[in-house]
Protein backbone atom coordinates (compact mmCIF):
# COMPACT_ATOMS: atom_id res chain seq x y z
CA UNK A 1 -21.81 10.83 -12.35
CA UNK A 2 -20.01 11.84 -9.07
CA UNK A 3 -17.82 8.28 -9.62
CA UNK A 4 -15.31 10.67 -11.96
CA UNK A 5 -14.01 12.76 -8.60
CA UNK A 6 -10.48 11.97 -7.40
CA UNK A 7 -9.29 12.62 -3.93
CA UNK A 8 -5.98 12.98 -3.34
CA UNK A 9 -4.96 13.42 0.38
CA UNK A 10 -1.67 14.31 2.51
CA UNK A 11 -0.87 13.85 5.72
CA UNK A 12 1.36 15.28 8.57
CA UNK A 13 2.59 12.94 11.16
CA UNK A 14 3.54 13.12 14.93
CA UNK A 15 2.73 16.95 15.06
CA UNK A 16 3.64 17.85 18.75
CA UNK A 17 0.62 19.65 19.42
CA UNK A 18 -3.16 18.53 20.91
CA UNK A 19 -5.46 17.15 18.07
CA UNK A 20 -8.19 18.95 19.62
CA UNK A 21 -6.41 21.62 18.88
CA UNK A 22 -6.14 21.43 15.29
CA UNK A 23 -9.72 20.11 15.00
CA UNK A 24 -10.71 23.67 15.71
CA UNK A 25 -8.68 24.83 12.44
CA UNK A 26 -9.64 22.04 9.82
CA UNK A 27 -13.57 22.80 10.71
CA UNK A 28 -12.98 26.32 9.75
CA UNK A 29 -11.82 25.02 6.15
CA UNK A 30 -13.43 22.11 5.53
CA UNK A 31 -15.32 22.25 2.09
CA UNK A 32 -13.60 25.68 1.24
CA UNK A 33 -11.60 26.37 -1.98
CA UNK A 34 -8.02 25.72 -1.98
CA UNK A 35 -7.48 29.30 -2.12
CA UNK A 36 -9.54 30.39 0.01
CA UNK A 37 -8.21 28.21 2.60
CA UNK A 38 -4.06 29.75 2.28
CA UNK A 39 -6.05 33.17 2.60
CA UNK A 40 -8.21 31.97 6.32
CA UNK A 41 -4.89 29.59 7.56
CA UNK A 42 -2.39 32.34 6.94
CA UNK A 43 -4.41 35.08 9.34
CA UNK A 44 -5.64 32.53 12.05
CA UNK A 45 -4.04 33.19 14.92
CA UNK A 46 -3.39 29.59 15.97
CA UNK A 47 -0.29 27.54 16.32
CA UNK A 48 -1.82 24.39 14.57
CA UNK A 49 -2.01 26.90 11.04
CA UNK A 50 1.06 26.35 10.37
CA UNK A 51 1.20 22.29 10.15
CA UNK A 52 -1.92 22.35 8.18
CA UNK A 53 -1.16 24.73 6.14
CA UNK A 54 2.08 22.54 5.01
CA UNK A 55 -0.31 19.33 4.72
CA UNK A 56 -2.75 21.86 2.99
CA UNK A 57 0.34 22.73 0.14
CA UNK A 58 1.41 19.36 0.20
CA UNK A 59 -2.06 17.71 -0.71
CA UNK A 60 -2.10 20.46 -3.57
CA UNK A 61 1.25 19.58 -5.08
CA UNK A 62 0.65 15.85 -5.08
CA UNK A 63 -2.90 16.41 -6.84
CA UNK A 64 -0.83 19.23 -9.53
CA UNK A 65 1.97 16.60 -10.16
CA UNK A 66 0.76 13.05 -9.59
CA UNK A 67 -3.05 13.77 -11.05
CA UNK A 68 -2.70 16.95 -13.21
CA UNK A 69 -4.90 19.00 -11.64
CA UNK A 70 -5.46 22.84 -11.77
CA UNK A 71 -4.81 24.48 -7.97
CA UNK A 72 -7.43 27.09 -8.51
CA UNK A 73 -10.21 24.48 -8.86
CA UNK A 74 -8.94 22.44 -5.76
CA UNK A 75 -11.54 22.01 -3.44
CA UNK A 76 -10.84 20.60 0.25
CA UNK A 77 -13.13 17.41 1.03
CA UNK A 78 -11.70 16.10 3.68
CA UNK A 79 -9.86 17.24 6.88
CA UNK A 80 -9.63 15.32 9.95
CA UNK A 81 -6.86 15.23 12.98
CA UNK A 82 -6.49 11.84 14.67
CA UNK A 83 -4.38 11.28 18.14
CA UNK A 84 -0.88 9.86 17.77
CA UNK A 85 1.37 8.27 20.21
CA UNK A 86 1.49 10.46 23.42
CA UNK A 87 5.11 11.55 25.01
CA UNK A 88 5.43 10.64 28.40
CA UNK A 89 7.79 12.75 30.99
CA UNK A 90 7.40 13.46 34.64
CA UNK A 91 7.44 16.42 36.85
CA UNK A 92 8.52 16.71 40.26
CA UNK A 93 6.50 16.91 42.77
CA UNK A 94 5.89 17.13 46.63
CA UNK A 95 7.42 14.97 48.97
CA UNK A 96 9.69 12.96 46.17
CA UNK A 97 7.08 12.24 44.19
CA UNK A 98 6.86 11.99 40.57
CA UNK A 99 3.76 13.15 38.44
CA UNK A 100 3.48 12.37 34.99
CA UNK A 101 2.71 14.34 31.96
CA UNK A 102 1.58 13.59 28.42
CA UNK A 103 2.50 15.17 25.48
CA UNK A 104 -0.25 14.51 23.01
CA UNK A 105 1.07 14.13 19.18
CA UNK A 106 -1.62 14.14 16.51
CA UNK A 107 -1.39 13.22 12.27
CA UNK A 108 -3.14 15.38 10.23
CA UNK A 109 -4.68 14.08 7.49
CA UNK A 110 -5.71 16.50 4.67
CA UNK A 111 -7.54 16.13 0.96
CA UNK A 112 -8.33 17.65 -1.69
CA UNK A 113 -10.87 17.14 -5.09
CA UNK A 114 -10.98 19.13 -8.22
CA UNK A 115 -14.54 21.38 -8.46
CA UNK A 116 -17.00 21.91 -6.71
CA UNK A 117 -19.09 19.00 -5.19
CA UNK A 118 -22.81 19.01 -4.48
């Protein structure tokens, strides 16, 4: 019965921002409608929108082209943020010291079903 649902997913790599971060976003949409979803990502007043909202229209196209699904009955299943390689510099400090910072990177992973699942 539920064995006829196809996911198709797409996913945004070494995105120079905290995957914390975007967590905060994708649990906002998770298990929305695809439209529903542009609407909350476009007025969120986070940074991170903007890479998941291209993973978001990228997931979309792939399941329009490469499955033939309808947009408007795209439902988002899954939407996780894992941690990528970090960036490491260092910063000056005291007394010739050196202190190091990392720059977190995180892939975004985004997919999408057609309907509504129970």
């Amino acid at each position: 019965m539920a064995t006829a649902t196809r996911e198709v997913k797409a996913t945004a790599k070494y995105i120079r921002m905290s995957p914390r971060k975007v967590r905060r976003v994708l649990d906002q949409i998770r298990g929305r409608s695809y439209r529903d979803a542009l609407i909350l990502l476009e007025f969120m007043p986070y940074r991170s929108c903007e890479p998941i909202l291209k993973a978001l229209r990228s997931a979309a196209a792939n399941a329009e082209n490469n499955e033939g699904m309808d947009r408007a009955s795209l439902t988002i299943s899954t939407a996780y943020a894992d941690m990528g390689p970090s960036l490491k510099r260092f910063r000056p400090r005291a007394q010739g010291r050196a202190f190091q910072i990392r720059k977190p990177t995180c892939h975004i992973t985004v997919a999408v079903t057609d309907g509504t699942e129970a």
